[in-house]
PDB file of N, CA and C in Angstrom:
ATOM      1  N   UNK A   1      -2.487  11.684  11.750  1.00  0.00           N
ATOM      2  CA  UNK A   1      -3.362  10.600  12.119  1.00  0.00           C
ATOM      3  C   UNK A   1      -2.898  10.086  13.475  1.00  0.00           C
ATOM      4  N   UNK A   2      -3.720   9.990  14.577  1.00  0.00           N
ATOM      5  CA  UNK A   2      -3.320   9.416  15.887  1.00  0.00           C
ATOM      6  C   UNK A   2      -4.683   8.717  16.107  1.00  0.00           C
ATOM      7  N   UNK A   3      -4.587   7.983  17.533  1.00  0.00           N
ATOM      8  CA  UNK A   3      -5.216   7.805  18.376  1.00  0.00           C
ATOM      9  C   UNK A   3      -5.381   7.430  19.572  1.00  0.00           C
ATOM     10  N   UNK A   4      -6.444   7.512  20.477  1.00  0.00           N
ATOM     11  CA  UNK A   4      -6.025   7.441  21.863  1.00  0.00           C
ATOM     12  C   UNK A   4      -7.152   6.632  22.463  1.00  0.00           C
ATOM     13  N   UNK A   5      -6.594   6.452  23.653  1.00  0.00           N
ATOM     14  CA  UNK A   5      -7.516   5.866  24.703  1.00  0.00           C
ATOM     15  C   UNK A   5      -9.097   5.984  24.653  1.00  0.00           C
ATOM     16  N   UNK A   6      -9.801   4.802  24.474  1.00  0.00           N
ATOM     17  CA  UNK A   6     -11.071   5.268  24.785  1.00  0.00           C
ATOM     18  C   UNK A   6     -11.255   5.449  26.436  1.00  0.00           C
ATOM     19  N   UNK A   7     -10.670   5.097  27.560  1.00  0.00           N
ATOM     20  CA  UNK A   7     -10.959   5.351  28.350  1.00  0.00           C
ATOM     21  C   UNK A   7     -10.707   6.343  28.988  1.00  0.00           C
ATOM     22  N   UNK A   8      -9.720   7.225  28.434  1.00  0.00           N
ATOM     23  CA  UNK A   8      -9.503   8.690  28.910  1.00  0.00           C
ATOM     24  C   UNK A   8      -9.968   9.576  28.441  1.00  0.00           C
ATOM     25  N   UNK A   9     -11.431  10.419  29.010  1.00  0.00           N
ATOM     26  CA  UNK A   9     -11.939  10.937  28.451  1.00  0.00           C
ATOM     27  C   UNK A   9     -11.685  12.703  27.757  1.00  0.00           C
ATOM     28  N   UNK A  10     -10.548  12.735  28.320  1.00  0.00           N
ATOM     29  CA  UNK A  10      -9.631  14.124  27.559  1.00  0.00           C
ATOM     30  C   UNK A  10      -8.818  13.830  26.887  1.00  0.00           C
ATOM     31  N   UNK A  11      -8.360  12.637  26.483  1.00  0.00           N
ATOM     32  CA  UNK A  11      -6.943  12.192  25.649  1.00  0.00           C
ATOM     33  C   UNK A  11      -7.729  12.750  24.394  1.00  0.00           C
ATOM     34  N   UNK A  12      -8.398  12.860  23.655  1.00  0.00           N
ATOM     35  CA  UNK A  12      -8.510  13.305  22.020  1.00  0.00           C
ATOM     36  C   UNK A  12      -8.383  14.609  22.386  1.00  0.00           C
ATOM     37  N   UNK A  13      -9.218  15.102  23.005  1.00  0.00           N
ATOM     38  CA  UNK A  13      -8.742  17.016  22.972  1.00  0.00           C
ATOM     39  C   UNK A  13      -7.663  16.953  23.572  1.00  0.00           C
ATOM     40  N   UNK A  14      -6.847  16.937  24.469  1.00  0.00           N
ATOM     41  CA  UNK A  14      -5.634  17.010  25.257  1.00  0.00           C
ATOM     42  C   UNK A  14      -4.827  16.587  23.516  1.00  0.00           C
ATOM     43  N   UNK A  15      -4.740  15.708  22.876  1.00  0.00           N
ATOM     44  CA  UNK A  15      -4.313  15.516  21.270  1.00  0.00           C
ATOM     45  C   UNK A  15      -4.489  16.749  20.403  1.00  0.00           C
ATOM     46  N   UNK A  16      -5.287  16.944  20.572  1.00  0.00           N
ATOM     47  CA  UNK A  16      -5.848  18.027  19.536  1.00  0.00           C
ATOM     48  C   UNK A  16      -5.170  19.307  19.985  1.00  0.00           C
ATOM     49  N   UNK A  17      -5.338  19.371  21.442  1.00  0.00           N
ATOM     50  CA  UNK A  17      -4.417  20.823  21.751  1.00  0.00           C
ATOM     51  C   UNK A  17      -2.857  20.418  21.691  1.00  0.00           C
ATOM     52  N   UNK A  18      -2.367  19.434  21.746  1.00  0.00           N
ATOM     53  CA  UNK A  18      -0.699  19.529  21.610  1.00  0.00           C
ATOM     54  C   UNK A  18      -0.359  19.263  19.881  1.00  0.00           C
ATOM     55  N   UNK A  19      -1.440  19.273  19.384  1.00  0.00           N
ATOM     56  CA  UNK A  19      -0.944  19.162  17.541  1.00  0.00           C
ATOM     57  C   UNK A  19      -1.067  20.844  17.251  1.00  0.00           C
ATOM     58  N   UNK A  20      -2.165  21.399  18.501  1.00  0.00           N
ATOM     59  CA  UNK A  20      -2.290  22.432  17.428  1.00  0.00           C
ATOM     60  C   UNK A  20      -0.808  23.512  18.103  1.00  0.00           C
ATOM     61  N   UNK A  21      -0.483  23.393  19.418  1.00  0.00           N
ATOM     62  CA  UNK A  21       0.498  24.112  20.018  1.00  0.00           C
ATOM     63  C   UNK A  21       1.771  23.846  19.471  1.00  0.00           C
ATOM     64  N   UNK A  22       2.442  22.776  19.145  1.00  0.00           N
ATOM     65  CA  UNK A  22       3.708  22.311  18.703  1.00  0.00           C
ATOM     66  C   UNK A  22       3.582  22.060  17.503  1.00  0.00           C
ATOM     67  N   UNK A  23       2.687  21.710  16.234  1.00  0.00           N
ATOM     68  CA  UNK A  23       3.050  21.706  15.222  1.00  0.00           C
ATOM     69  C   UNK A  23       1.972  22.583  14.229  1.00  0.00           C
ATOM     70  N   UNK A  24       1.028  23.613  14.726  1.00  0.00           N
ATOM     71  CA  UNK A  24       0.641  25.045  14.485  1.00  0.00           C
ATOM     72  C   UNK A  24      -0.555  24.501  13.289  1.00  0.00           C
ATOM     73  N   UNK A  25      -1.328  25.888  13.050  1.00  0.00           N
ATOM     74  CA  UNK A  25      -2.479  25.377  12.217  1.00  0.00           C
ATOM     75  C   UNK A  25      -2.478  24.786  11.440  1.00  0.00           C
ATOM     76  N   UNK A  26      -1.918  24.927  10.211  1.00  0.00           N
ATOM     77  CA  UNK A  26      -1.641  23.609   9.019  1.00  0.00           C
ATOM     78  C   UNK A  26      -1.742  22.371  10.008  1.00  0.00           C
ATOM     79  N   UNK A  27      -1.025  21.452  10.697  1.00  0.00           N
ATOM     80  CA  UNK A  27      -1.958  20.249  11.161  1.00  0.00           C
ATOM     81  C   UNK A  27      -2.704  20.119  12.102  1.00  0.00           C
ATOM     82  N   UNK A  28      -2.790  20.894  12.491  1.00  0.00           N
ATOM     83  CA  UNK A  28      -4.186  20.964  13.413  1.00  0.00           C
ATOM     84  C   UNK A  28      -5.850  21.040  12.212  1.00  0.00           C
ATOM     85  N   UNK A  29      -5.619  21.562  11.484  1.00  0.00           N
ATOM     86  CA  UNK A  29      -6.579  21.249  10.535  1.00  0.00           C
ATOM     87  C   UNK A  29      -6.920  20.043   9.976  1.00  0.00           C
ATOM     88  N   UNK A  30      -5.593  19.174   9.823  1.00  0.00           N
ATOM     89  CA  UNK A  30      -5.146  18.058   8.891  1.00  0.00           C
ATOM     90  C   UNK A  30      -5.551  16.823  10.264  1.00  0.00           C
ATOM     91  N   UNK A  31      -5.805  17.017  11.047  1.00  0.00           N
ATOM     92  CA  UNK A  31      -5.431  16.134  12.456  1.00  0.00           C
ATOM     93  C   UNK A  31      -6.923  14.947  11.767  1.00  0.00           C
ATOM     94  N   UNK A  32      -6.462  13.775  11.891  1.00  0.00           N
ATOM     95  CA  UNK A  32      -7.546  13.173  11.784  1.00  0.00           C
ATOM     96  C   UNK A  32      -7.232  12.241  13.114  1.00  0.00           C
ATOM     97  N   UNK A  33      -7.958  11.662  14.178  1.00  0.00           N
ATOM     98  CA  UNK A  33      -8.031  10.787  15.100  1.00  0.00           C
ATOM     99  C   UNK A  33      -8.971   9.525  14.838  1.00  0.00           C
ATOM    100  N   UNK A  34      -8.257   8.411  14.722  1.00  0.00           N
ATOM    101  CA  UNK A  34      -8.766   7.367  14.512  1.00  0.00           C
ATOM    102  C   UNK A  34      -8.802   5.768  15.093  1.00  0.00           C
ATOM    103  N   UNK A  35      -9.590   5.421  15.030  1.00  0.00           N
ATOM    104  CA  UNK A  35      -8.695   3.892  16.253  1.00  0.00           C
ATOM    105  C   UNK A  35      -8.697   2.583  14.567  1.00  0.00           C
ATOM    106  N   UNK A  36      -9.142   3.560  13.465  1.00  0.00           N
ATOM    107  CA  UNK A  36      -8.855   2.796  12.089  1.00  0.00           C
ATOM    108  C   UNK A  36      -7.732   3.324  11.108  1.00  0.00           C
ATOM    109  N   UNK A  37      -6.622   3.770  11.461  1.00  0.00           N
ATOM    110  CA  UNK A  37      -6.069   4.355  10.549  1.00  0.00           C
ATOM    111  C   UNK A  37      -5.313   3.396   9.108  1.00  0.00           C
ATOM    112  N   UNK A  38      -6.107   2.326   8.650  1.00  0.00           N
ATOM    113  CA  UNK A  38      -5.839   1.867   7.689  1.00  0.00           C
ATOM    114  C   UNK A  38      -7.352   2.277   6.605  1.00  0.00           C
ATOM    115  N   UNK A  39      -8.066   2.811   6.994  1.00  0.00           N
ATOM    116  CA  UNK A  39      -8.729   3.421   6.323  1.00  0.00           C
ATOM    117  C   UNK A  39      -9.003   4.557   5.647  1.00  0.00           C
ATOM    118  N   UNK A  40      -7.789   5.358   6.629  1.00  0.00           N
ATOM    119  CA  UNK A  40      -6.803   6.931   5.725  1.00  0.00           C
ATOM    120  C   UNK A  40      -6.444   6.497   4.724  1.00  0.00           C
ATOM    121  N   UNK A  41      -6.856   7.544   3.769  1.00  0.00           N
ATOM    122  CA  UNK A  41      -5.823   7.615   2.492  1.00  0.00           C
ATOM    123  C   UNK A  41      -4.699   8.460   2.623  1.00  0.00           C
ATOM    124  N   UNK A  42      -3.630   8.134   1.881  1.00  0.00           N
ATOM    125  CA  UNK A  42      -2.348   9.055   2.294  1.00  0.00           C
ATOM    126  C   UNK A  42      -0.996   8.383   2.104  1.00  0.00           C
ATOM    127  N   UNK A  43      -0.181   8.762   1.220  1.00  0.00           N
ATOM    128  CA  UNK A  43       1.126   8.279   1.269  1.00  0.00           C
ATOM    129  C   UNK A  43       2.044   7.856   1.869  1.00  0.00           C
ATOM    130  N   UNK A  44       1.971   8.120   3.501  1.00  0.00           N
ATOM    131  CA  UNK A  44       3.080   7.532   4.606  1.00  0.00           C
ATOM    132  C   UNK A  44       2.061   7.664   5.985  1.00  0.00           C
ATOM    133  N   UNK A  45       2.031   7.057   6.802  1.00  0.00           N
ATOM    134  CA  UNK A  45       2.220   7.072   8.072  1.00  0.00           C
ATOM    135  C   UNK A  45       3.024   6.814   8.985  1.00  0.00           C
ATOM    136  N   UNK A  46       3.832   7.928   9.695  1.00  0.00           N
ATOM    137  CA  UNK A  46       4.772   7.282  10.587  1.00  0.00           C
ATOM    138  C   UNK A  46       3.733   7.575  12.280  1.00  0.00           C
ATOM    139  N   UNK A  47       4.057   5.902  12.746  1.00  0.00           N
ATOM    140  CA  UNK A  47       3.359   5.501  13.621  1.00  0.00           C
ATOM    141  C   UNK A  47       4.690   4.686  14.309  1.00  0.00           C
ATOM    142  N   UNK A  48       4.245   4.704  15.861  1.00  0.00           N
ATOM    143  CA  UNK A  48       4.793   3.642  16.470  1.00  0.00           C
ATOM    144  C   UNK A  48       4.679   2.129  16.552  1.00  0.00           C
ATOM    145  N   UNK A  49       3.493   1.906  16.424  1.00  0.00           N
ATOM    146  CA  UNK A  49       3.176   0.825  16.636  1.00  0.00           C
ATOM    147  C   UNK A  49       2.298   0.623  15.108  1.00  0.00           C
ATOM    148  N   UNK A  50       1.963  -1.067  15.476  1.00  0.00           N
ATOM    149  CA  UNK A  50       0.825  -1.336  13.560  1.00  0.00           C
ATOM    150  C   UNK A  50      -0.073  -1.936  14.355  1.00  0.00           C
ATOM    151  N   UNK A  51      -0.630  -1.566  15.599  1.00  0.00           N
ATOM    152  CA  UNK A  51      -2.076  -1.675  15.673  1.00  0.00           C
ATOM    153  C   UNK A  51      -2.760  -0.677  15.357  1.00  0.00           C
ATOM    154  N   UNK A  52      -4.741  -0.884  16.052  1.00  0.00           N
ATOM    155  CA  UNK A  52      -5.404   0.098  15.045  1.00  0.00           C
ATOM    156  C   UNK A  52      -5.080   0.356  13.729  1.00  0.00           C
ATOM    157  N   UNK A  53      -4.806  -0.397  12.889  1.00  0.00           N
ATOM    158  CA  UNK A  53      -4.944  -0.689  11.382  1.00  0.00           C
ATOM    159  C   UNK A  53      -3.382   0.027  10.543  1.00  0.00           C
ATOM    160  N   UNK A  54      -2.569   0.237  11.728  1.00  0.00           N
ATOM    161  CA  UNK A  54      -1.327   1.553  10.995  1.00  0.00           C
ATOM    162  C   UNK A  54      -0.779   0.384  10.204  1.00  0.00           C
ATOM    163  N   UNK A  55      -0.708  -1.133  10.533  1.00  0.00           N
ATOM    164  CA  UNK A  55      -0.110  -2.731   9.216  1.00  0.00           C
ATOM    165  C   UNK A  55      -0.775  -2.957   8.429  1.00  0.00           C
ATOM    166  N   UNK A  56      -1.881  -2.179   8.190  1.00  0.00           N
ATOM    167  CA  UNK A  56      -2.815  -2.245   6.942  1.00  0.00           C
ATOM    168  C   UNK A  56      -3.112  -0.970   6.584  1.00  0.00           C
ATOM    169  N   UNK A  57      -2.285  -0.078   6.527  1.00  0.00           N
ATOM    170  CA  UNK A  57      -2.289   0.930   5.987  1.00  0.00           C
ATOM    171  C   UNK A  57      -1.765   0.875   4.529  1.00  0.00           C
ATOM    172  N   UNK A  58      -3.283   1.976   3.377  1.00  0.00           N
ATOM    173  CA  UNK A  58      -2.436   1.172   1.918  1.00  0.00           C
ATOM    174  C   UNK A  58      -1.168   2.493   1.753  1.00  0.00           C
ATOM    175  N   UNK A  59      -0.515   3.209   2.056  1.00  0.00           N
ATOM    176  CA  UNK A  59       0.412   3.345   1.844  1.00  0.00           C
ATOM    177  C   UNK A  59       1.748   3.252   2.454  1.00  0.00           C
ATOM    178  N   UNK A  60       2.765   3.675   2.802  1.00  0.00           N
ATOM    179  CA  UNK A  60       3.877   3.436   3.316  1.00  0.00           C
ATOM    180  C   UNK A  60       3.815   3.650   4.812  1.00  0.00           C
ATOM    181  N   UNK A  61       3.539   2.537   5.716  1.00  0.00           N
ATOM    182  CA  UNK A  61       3.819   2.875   7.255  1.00  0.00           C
ATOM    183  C   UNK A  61       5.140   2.934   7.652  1.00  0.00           C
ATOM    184  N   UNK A  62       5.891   4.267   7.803  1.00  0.00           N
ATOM    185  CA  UNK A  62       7.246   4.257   8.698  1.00  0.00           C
ATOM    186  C   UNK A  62       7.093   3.810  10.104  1.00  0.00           C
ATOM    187  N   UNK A  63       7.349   2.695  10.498  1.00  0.00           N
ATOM    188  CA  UNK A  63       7.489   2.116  11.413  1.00  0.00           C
ATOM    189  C   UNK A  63       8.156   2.786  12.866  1.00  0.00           C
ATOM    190  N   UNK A  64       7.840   3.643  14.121  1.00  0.00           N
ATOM    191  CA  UNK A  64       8.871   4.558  14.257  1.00  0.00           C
ATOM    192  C   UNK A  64       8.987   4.040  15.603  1.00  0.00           C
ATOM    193  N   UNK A  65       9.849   3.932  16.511  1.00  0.00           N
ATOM    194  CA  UNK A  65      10.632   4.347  18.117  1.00  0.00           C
ATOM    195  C   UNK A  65      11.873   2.727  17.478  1.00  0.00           C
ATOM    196  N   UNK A  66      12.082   2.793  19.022  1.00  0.00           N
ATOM    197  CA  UNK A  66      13.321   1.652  19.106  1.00  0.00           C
ATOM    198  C   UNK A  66      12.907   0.690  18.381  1.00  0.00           C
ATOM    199  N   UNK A  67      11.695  -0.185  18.492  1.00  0.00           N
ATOM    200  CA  UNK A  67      11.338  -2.060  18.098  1.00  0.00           C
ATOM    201  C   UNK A  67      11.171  -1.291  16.368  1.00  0.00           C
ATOM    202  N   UNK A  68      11.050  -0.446  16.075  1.00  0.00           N
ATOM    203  CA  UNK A  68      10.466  -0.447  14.426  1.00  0.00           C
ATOM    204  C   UNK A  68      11.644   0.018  13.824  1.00  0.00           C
ATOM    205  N   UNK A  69      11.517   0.334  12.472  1.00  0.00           N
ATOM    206  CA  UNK A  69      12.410   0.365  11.020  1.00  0.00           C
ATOM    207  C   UNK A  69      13.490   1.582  11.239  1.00  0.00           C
ATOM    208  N   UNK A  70      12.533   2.563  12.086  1.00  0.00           N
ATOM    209  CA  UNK A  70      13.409   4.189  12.228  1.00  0.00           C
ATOM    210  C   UNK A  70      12.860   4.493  13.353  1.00  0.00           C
ATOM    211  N   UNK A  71      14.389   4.690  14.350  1.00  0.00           N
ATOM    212  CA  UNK A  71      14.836   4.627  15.663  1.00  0.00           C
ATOM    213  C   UNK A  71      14.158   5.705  16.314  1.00  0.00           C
ATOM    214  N   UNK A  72      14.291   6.861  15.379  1.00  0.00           N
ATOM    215  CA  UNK A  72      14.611   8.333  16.044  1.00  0.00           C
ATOM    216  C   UNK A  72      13.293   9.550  14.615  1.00  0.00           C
ATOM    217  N   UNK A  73      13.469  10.194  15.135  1.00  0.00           N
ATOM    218  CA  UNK A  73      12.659  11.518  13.877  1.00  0.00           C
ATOM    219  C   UNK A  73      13.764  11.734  13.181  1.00  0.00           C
ATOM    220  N   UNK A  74      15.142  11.574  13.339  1.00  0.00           N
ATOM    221  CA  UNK A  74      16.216  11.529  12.634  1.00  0.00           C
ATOM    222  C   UNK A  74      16.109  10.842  11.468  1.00  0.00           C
ATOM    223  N   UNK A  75      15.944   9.432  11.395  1.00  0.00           N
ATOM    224  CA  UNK A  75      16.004   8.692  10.785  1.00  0.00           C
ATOM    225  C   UNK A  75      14.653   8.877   9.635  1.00  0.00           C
ATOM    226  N   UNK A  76      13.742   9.378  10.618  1.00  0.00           N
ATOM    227  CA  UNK A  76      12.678   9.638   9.536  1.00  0.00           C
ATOM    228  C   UNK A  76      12.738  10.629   8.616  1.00  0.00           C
ATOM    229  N   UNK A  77      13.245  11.770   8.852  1.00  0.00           N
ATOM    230  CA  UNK A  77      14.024  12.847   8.481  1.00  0.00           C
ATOM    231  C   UNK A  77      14.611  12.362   7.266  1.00  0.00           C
ATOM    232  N   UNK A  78      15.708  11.589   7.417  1.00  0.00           N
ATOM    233  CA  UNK A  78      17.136  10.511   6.452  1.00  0.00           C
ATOM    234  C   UNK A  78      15.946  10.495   5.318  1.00  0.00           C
ATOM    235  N   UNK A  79      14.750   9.392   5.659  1.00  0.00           N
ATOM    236  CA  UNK A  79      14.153   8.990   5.077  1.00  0.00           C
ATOM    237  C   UNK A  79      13.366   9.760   3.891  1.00  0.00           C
ATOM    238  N   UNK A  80      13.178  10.773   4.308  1.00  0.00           N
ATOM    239  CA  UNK A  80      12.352  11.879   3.024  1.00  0.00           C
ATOM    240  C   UNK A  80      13.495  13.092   2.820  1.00  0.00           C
ATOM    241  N   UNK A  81      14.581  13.294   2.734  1.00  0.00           N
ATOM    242  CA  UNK A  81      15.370  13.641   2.396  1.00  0.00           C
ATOM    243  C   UNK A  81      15.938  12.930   1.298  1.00  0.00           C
ATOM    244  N   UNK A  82      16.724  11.808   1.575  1.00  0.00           N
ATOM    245  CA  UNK A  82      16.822  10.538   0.386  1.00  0.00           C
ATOM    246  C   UNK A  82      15.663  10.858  -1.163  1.00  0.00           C
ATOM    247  N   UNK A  83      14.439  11.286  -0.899  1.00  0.00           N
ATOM    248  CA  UNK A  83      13.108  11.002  -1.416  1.00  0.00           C
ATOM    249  C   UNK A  83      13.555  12.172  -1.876  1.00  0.00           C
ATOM    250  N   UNK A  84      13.855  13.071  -1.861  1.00  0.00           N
ATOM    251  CA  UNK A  84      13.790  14.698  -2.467  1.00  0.00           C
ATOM    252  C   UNK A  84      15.289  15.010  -3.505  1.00  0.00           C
ATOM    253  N   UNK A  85      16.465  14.250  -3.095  1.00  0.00           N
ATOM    254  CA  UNK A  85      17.858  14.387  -3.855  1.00  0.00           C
ATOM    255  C   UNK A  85      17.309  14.172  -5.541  1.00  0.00           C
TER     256      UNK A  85
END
C-alpha cells in the first residue's frame, strides 16, 4: 500500500515500476496505491508517516523511519520475527 503525489504526474507508475523491480511479481500484483489507506483491509501496515488514513488503519500500523515506533527495516524485521518464535 503506498501513495504519491497528485502533482507528479509519473510518481504512481515510476511506484509501480520500483515495486515491481526490487520486490518482484508477488507485490507488484499485491501493489495497491491509495491516498486512503485506512480503508485497506489487512493486518499491518508499515508506513512512515499516519497521514492519508495509515492512523486509522483497522489493523496494526508499524510506524516506520526515525520520528516513529521502528527506526530501521531492522527493527521491523525484530518485529515479525518475535511474531513467528
Amino acid at each position: 500500500c503506498s501513495t504519491a503525489p497528485w502533482e507528479n504526474p509519473t510518481a504512481w507508475s515510476d511506484k509501480l515500476k520500483w515495486v515491481k523491480k526490487y520486490l518482484g511479481e508477488e507485490a507488484y500484483k499485491r501493489l495497491t496505491l491509495t491516498h486512503n489507506k485506512h480503508l485497506v483491509i489487512g493486518d499491518y501496515l508499515i508506513d512512515d508517516r499516519t497521514a492519508n488514513g495509515a492512523d486509522r488503519f483497522k489493523g496494526k500500523h508499524l510506524y516506520f523511519g526515525p520520528d516513529g515506533d521502528y527506526a530501521n527495516w531492522q527493527a521491523i524485521l525484530d518485529y515479525f520475527r518475535k511474531l513467528v518464535r
